[in-house]
C-alpha atoms as a PDB file:
ATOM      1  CA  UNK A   1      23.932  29.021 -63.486  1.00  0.00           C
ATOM      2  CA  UNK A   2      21.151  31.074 -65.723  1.00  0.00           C
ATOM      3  CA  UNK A   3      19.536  33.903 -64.426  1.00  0.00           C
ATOM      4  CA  UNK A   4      16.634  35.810 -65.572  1.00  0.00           C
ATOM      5  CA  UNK A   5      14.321  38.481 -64.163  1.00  0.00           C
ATOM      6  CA  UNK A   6      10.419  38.569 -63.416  1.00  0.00           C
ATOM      7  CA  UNK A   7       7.669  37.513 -65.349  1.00  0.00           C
ATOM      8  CA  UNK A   8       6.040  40.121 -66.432  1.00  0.00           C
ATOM      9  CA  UNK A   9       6.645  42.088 -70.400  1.00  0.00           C
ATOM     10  CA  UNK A  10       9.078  41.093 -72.136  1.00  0.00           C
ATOM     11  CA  UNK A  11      11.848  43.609 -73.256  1.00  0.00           C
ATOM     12  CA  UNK A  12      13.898  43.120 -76.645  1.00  0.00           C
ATOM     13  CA  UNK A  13      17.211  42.674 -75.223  1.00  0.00           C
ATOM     14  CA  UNK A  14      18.302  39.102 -73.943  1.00  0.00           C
ATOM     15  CA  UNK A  15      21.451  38.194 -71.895  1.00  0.00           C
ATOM     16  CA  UNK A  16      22.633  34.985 -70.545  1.00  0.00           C
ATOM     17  CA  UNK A  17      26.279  34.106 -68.479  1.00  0.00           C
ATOM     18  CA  UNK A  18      26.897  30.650 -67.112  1.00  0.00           C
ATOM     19  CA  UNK A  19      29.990  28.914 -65.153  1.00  0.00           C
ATOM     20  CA  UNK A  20      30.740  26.392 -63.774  1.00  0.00           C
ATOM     21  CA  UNK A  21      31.454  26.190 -60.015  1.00  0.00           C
ATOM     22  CA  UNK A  22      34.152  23.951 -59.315  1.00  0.00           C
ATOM     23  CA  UNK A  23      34.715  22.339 -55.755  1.00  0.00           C
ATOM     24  CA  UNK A  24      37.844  24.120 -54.791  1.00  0.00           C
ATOM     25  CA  UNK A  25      36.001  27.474 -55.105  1.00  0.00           C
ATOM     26  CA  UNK A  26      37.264  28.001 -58.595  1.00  0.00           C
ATOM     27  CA  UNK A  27      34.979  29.325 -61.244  1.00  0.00           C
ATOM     28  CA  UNK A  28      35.032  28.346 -64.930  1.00  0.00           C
ATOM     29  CA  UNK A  29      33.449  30.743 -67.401  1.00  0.00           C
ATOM     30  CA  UNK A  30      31.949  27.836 -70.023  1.00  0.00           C
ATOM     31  CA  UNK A  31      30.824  30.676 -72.204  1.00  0.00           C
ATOM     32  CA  UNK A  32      26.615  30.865 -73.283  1.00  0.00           C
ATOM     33  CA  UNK A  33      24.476  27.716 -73.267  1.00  0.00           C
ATOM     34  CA  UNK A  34      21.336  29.285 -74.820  1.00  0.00           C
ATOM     35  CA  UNK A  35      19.767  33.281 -74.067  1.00  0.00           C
ATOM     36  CA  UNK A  36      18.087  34.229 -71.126  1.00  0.00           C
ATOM     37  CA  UNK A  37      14.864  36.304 -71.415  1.00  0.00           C
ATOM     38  CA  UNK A  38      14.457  39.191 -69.104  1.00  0.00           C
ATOM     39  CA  UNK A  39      11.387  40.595 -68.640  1.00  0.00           C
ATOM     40  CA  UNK A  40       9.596  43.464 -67.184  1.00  0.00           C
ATOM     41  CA  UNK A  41       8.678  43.457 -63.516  1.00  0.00           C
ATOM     42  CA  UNK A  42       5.412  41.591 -62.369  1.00  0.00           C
ATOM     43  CA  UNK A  43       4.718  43.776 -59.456  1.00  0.00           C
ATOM     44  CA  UNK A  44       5.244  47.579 -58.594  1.00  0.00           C
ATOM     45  CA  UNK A  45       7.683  47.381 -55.811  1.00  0.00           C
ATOM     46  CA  UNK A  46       9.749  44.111 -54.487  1.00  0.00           C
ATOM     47  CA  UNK A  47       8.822  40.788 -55.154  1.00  0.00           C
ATOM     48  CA  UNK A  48       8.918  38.568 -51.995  1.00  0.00           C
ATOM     49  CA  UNK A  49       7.740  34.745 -53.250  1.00  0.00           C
ATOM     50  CA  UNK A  50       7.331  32.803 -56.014  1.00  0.00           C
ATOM     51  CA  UNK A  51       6.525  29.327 -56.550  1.00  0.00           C
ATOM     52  CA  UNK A  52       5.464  27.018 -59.984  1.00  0.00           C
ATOM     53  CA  UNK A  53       2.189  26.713 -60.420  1.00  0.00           C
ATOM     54  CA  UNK A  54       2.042  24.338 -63.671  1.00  0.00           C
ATOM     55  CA  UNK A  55       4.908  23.478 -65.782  1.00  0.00           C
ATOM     56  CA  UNK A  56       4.612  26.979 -67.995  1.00  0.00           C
ATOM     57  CA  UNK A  57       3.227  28.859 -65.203  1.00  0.00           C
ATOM     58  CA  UNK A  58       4.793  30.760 -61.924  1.00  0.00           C
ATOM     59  CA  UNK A  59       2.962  32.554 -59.227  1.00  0.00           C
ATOM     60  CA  UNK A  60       3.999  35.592 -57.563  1.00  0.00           C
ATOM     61  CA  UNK A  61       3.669  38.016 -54.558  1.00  0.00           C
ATOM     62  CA  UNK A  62       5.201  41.625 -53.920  1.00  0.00           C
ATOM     63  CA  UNK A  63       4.767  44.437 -51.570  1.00  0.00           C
ATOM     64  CA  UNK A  64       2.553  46.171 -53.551  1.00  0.00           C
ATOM     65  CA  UNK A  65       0.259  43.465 -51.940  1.00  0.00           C
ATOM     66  CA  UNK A  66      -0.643  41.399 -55.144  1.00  0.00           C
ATOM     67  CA  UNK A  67      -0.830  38.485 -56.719  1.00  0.00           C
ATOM     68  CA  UNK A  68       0.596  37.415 -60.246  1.00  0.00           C
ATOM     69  CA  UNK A  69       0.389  34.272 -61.965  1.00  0.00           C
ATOM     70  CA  UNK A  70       2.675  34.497 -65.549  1.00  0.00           C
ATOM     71  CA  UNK A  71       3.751  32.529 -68.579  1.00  0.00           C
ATOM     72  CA  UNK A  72       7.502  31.390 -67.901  1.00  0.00           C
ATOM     73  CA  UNK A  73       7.740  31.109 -71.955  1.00  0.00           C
ATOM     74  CA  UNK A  74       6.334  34.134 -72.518  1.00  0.00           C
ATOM     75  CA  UNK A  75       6.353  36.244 -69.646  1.00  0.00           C
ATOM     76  CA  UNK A  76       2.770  36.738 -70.352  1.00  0.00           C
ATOM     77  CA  UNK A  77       0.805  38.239 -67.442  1.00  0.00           C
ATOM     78  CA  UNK A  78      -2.279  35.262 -67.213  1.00  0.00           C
ATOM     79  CA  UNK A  79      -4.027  36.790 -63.830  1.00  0.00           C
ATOM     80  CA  UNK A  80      -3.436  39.464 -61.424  1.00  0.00           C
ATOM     81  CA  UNK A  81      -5.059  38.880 -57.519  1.00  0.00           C
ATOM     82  CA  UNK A  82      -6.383  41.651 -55.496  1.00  0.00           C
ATOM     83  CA  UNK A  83      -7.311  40.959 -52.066  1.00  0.00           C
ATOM     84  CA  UNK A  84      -4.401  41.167 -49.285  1.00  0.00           C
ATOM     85  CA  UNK A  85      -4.323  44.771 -47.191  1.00  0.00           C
ATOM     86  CA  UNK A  86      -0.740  44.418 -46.555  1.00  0.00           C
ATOM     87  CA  UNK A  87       2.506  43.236 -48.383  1.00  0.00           C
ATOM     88  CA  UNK A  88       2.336  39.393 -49.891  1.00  0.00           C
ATOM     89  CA  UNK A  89       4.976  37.147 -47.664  1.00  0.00           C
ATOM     90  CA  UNK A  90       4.117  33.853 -49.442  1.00  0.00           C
ATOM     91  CA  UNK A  91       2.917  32.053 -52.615  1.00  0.00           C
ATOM     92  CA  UNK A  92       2.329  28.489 -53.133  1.00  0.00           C
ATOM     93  CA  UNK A  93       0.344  26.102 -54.796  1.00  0.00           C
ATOM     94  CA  UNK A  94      -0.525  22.243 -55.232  1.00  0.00           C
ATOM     95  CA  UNK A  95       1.649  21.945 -57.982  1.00  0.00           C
ATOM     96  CA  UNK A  96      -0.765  21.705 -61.679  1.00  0.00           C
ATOM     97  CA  UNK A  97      -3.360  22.449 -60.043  1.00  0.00           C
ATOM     98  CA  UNK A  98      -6.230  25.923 -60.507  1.00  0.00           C
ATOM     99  CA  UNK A  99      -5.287  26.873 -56.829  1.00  0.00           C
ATOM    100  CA  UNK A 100      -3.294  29.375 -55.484  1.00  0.00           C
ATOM    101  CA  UNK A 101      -2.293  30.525 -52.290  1.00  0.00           C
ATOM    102  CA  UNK A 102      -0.931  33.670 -50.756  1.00  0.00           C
ATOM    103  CA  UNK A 103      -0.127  34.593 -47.152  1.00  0.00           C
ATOM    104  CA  UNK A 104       0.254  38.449 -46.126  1.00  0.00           C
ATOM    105  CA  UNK A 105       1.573  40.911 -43.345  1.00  0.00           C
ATOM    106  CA  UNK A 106      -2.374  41.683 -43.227  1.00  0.00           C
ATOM    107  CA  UNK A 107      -2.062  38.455 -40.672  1.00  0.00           C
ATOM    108  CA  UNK A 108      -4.537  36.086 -43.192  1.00  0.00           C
ATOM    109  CA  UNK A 109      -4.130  34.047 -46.148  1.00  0.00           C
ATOM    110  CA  UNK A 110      -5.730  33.505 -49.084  1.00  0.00           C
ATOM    111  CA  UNK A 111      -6.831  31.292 -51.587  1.00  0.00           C
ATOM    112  CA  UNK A 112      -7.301  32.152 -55.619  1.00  0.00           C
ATOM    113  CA  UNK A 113      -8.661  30.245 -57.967  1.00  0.00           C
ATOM    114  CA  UNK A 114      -7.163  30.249 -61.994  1.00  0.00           C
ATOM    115  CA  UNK A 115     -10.305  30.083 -63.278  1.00  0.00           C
ATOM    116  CA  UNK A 116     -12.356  32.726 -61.186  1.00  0.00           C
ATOM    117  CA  UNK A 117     -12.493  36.256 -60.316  1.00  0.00           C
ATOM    118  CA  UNK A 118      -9.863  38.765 -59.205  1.00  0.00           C
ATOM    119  CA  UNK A 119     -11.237  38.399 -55.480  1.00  0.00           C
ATOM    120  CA  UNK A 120     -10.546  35.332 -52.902  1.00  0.00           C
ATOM    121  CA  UNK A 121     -12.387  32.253 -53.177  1.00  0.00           C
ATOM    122  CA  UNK A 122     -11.058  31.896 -49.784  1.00  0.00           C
ATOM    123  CA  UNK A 123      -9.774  33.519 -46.423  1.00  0.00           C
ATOM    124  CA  UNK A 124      -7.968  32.142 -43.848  1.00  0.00           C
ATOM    125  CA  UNK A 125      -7.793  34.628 -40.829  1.00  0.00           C
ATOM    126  CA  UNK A 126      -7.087  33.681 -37.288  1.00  0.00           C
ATOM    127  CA  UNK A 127      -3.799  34.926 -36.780  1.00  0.00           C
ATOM    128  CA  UNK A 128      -2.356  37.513 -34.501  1.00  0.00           C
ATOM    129  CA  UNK A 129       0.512  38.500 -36.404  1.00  0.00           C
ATOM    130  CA  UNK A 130       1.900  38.392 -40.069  1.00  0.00           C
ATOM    131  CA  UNK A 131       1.531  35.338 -41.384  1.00  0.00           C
ATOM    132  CA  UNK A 132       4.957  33.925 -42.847  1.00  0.00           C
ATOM    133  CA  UNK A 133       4.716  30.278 -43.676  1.00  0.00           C
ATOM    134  CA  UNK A 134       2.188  28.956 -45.909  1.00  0.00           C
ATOM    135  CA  UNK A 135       1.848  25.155 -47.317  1.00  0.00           C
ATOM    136  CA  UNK A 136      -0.758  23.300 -49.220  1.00  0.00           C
ATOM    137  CA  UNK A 137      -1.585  19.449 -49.183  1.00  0.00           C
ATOM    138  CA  UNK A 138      -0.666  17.835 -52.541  1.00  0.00           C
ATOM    139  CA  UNK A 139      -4.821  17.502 -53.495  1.00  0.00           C
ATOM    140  CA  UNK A 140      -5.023  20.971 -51.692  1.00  0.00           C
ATOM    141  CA  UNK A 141      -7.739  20.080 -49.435  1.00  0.00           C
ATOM    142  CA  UNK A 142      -5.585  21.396 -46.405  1.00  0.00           C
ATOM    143  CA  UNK A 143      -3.363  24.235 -46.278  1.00  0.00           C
ATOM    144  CA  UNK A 144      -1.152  25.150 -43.010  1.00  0.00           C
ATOM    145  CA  UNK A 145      -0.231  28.228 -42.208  1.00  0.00           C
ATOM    146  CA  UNK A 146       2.614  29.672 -39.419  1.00  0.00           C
ATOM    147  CA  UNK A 147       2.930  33.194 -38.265  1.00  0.00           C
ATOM    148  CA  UNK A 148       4.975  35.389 -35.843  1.00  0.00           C
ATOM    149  CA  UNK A 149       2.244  35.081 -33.258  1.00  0.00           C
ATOM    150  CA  UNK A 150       3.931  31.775 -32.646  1.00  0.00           C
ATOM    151  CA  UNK A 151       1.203  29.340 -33.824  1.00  0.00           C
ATOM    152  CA  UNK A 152       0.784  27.118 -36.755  1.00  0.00           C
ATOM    153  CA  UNK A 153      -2.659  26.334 -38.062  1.00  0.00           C
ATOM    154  CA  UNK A 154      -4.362  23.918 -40.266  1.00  0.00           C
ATOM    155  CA  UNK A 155      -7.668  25.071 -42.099  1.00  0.00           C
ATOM    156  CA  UNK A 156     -10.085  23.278 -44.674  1.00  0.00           C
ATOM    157  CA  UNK A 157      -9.921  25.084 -48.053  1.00  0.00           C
ATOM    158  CA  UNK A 158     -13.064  23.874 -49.412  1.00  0.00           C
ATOM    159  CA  UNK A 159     -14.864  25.948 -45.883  1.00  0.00           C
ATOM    160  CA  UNK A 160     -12.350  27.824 -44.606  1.00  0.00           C
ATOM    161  CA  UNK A 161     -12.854  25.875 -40.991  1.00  0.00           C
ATOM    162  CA  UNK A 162      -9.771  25.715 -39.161  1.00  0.00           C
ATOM    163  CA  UNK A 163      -8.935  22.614 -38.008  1.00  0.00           C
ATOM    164  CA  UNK A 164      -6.022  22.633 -35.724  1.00  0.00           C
ATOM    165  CA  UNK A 165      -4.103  25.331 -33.812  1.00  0.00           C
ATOM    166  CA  UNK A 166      -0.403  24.848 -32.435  1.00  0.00           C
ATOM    167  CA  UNK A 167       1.585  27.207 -30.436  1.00  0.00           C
ATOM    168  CA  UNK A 168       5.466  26.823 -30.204  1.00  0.00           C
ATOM    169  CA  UNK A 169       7.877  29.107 -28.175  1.00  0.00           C
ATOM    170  CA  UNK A 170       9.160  30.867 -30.857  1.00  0.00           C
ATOM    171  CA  UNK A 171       8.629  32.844 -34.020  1.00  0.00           C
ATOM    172  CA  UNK A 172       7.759  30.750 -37.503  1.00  0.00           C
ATOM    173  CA  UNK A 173      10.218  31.022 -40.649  1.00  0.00           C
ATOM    174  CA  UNK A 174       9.635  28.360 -42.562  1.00  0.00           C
ATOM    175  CA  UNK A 175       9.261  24.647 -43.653  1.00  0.00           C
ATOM    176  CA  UNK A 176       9.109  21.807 -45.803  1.00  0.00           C
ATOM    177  CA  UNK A 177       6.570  19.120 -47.190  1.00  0.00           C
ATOM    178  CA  UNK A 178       3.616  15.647 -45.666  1.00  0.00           C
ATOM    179  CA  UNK A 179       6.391  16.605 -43.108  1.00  0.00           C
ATOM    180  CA  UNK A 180       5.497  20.377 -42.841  1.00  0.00           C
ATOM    181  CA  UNK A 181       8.089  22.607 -42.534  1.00  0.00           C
ATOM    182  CA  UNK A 182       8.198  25.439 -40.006  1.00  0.00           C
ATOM    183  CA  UNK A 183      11.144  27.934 -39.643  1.00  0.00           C
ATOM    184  CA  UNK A 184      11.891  30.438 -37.158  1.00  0.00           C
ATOM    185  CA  UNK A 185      13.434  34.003 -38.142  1.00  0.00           C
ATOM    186  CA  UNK A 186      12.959  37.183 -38.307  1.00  0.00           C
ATOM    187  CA  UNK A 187      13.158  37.731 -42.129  1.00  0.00           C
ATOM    188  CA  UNK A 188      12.103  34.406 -43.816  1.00  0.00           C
ATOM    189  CA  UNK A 189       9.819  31.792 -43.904  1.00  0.00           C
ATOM    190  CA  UNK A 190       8.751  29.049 -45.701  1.00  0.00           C
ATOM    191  CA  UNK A 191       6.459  25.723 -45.776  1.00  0.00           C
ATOM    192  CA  UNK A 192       6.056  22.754 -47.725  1.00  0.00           C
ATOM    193  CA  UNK A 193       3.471  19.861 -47.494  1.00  0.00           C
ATOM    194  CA  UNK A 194       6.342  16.205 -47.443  1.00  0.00           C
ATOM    195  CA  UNK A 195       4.818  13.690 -50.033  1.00  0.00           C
ATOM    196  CA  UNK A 196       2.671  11.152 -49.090  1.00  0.00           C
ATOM    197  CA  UNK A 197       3.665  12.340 -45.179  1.00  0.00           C
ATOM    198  CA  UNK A 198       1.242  13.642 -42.411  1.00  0.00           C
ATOM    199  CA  UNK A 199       4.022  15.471 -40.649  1.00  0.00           C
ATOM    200  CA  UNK A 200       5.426  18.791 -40.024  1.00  0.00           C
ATOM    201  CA  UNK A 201       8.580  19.913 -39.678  1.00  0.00           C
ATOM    202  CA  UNK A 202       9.740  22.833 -37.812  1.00  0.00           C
ATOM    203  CA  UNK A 203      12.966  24.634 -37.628  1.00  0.00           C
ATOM    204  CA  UNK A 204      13.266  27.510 -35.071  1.00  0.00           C
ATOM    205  CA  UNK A 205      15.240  30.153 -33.813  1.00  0.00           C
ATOM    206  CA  UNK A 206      16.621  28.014 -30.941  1.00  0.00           C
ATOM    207  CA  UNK A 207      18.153  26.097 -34.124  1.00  0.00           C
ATOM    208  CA  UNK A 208      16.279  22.991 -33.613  1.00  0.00           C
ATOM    209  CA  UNK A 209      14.245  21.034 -36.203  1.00  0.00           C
ATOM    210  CA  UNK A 210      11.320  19.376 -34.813  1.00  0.00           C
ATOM    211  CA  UNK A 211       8.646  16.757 -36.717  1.00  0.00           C
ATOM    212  CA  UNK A 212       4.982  17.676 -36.000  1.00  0.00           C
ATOM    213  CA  UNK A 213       2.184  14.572 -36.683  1.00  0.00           C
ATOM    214  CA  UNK A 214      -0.196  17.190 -38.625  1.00  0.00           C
ATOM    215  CA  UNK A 215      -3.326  15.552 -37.945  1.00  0.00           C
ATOM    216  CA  UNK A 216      -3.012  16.138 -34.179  1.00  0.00           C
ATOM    217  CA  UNK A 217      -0.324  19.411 -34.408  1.00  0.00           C
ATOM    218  CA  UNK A 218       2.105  17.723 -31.836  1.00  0.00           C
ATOM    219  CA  UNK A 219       5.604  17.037 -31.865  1.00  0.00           C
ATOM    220  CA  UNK A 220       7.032  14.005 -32.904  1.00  0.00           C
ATOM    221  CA  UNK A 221      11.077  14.534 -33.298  1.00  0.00           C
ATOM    222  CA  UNK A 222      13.026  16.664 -32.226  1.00  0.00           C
ATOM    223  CA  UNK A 223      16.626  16.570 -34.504  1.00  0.00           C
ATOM    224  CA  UNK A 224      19.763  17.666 -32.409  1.00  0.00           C
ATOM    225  CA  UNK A 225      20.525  21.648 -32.406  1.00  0.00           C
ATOM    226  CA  UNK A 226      22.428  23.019 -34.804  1.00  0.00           C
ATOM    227  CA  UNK A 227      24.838  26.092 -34.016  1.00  0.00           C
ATOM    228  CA  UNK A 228      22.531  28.588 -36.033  1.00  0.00           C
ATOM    229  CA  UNK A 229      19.526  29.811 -36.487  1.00  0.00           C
ATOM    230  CA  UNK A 230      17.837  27.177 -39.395  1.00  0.00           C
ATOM    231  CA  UNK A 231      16.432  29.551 -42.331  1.00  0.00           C
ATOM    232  CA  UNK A 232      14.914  27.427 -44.743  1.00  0.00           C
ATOM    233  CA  UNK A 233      13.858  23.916 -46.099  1.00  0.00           C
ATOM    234  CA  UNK A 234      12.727  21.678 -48.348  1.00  0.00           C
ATOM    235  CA  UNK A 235      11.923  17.786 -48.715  1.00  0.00           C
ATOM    236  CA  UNK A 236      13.214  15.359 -51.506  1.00  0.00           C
ATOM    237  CA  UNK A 237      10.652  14.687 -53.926  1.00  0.00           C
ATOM    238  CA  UNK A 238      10.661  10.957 -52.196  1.00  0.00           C
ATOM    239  CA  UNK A 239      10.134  12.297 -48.521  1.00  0.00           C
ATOM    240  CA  UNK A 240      13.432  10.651 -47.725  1.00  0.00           C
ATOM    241  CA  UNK A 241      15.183  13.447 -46.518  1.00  0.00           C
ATOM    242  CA  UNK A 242      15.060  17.380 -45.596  1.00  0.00           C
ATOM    243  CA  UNK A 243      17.458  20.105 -46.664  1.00  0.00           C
ATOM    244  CA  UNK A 244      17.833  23.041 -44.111  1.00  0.00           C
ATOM    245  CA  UNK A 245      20.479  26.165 -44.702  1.00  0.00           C
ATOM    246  CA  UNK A 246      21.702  27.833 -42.034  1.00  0.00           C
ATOM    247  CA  UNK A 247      22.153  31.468 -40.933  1.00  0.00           C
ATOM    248  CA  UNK A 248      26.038  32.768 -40.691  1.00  0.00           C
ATOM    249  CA  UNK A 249      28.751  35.145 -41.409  1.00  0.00           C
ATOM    250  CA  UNK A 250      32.417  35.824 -42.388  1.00  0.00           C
ATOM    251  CA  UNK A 251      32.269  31.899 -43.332  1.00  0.00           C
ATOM    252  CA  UNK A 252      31.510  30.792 -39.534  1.00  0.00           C
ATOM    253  CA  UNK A 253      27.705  28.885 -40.516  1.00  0.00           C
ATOM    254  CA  UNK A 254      26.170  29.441 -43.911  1.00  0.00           C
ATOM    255  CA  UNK A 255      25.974  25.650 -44.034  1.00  0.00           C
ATOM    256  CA  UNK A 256      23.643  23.514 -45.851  1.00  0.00           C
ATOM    257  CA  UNK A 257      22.266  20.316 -43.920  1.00  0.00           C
ATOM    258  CA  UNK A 258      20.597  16.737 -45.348  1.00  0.00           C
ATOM    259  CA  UNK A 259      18.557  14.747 -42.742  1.00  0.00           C
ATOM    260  CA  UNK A 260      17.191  11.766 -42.497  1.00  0.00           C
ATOM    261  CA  UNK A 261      13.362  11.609 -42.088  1.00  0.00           C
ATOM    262  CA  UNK A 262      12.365   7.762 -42.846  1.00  0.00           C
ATOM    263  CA  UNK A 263      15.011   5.655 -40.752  1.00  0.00           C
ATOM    264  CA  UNK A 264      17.647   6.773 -38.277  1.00  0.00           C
ATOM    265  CA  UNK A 265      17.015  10.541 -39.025  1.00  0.00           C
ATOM    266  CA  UNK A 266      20.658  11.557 -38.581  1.00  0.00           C
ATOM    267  CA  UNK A 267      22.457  14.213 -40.055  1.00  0.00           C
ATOM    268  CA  UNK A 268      23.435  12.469 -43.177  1.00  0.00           C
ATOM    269  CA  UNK A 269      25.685  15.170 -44.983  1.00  0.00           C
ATOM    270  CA  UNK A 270      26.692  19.231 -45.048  1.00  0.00           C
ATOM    271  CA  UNK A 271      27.335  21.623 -47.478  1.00  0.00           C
ATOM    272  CA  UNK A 272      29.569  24.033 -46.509  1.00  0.00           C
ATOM    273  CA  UNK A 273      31.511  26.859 -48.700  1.00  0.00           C
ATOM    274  CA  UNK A 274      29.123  30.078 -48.175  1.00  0.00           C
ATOM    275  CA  UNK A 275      30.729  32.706 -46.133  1.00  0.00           C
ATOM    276  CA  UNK A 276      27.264  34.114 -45.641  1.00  0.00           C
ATOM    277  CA  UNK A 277      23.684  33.167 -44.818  1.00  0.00           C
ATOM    278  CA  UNK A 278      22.489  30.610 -47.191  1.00  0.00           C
ATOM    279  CA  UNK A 279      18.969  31.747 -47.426  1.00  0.00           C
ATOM    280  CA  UNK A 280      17.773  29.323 -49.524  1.00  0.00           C
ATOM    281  CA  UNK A 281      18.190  25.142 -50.096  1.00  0.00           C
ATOM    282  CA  UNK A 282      16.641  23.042 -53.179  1.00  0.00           C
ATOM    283  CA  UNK A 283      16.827  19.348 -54.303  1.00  0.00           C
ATOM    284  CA  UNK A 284      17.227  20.020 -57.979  1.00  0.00           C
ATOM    285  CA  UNK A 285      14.956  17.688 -60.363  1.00  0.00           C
ATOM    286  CA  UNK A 286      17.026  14.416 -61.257  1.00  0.00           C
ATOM    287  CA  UNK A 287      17.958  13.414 -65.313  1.00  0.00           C
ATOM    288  CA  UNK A 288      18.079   9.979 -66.249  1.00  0.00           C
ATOM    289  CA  UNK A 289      22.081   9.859 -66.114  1.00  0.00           C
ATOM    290  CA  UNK A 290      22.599  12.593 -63.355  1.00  0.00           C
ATOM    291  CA  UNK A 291      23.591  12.488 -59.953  1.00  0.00           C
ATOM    292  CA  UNK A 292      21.156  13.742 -57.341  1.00  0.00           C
ATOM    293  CA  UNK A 293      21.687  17.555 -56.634  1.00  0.00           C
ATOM    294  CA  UNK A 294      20.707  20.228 -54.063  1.00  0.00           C
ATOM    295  CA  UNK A 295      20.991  23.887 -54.453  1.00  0.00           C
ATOM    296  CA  UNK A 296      21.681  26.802 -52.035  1.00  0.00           C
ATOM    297  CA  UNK A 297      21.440  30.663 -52.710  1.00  0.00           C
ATOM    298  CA  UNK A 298      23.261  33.013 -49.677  1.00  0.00           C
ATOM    299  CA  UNK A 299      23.932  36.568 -48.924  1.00  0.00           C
ATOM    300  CA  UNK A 300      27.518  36.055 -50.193  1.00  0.00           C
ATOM    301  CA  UNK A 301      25.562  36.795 -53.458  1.00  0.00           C
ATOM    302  CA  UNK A 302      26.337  32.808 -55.375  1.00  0.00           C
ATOM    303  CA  UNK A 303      23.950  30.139 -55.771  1.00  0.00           C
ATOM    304  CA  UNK A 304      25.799  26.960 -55.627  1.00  0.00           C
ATOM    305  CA  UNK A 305      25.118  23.305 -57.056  1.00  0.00           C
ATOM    306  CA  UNK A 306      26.182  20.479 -54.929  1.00  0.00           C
ATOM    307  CA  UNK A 307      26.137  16.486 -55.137  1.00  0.00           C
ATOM    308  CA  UNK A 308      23.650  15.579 -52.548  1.00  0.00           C
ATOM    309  CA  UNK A 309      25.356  12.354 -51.467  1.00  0.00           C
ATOM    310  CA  UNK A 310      28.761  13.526 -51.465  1.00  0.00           C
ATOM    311  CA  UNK A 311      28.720  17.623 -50.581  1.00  0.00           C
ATOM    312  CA  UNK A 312      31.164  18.123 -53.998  1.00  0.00           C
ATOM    313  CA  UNK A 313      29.959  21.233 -55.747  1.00  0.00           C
ATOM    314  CA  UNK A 314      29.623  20.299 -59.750  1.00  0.00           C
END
């Protein structure tokens, strides 16, 4: 597992650690694989989201209510975004694309273009409360947005319109991609647009996972409960399945969860072995002779790597 810092200057000294995390819990120290870069910070105070924008670039928001978009070879700053009134909760984009887009406690979000000013090319207000989930169609014609006032919206990004309004009984956290994905928590959120879907899907603080049909913002499936609150997502690159982590503590929860979204959508396999809330869940990009993979980070302060089809951690 590498680890490096923000984007943002780059300092002289370089570091790098890596192990290997074996399935039994064990940890092998394998000794370096190549130097990471650490860089100075992108933002003034805490950085809260960051997403890739093209394959050298990553976009960023902080606190200190901005938006960065850096060189990951580099570390180059390439733009700074000045807009939001409150702290940044969410950065995405349509992946290689000139677009960027930012959600804030200010209750709006905001769209950014590469190429133009410093200001929005875009705002998206209409909600009640901080906005904290924030997803983009693949051609980013549509972007969805889900705040703590309980409702998820979808707007036009070329005119700002909004085009649908939902309201669900609880508060949003996150979700996951053509199926949207909408969480509910108090902390965290996150969206992504499912390829080649027109769904939502929703995850909640009454630990349910629903699929919304976007175009009309109703609810489609509802997945069985889990035992804990669901805290984030994301969809396979195929729209196959969805990855949710769960909230937990002294190892009760803290589990990682594949699902089904084509066929039978069952629960097709966990990932269990964090003895904390696993905050965040990946599907890793897949080499030519490598098993498919998923990764989790969790309060328990690891970041595990685990074989999607079979739960083994490599």
């Amino acid at each position: 597992v590498l680890v490096g810092r923000a984007m943002g200057k780059l300092q002289s000294k370089t570091s790098f650690h890596t192990s290997k995390y074996r399935a039994d819990g064990s940890v092998e120290e394998t000794g370096p694989v190549r130097a990471v870069q650490q860089y100075g910070p992108a933002h003034t105070d805490a950085v809260t989201s960051v997403a890739a924008l093209k394959p050298d670039l990553c976009v960023s928001g902080g606190r200190d209510k901005s938006v960065a978009v850096c060189s990951w070879r580099s570390g180059a700053e390439l733009r700074r975004f000045i807009g939001h009134k409150r702290e940044v909760t969410k950065v995405t984009s349509a992946f290689d694309s000139n677009r960027v887009f930012s959600a804030s406690r200010d209750k709006t979000a905001m769209m950014w273009e590469l190429d133009g000013t410093s200001g929005p090319s875009q705002c998206f207000p209409g909600h009640d409360l901080v906005v904290t989930g924030l997803a983009v169609s693949p051609d980013a014609s549509q972007l969805c947005t889900g705040s703590r006032d309980n409702t998820v919206c979808k707007w036009d990004t070329e005119t700002g319109e909004c085009l649908g309004r939902a309201a669900i009984s609880r508060n949003l956290v996150g979700a996951a991609g053509g199926l949207l994905l909408i969480f509910s928590s108090l902390r965290f959120s996150h969206l992504c647009w499912v390829p080649g879907e027109s769904y939502v899907i929703q995850t909640s603080e009454d630990k349910t996972i629903r699929i919304w049909d976007s175009r009309e913002l109703q609810v489609a499936h509802t997945f069985p409960a889990k035992q804990h609150i669901q805290m984030c997502c994301d969809v396979s690159p195929d729209g196959r399945y969805c990855l949710s982590s769960s909230s937990g503590s002294n190892g009760e929860g803290g589990e990682a969860t594949l699902w089904d979204l084509r066929q039978t959508r069952n629960r097709v396999c966990e990932y269990k072995g964090h003895f904390q809330t696993t905050t965040s869940c990946v599907f890793l990009p897949r080499g030519p002779a490598l098993a498919p993979s998923i990764a989790t980070s969790s309060y328990d302060g690891t970041v595990k790597v685990w074989d999607r089809d079979t739960g083994g951690r490599g």
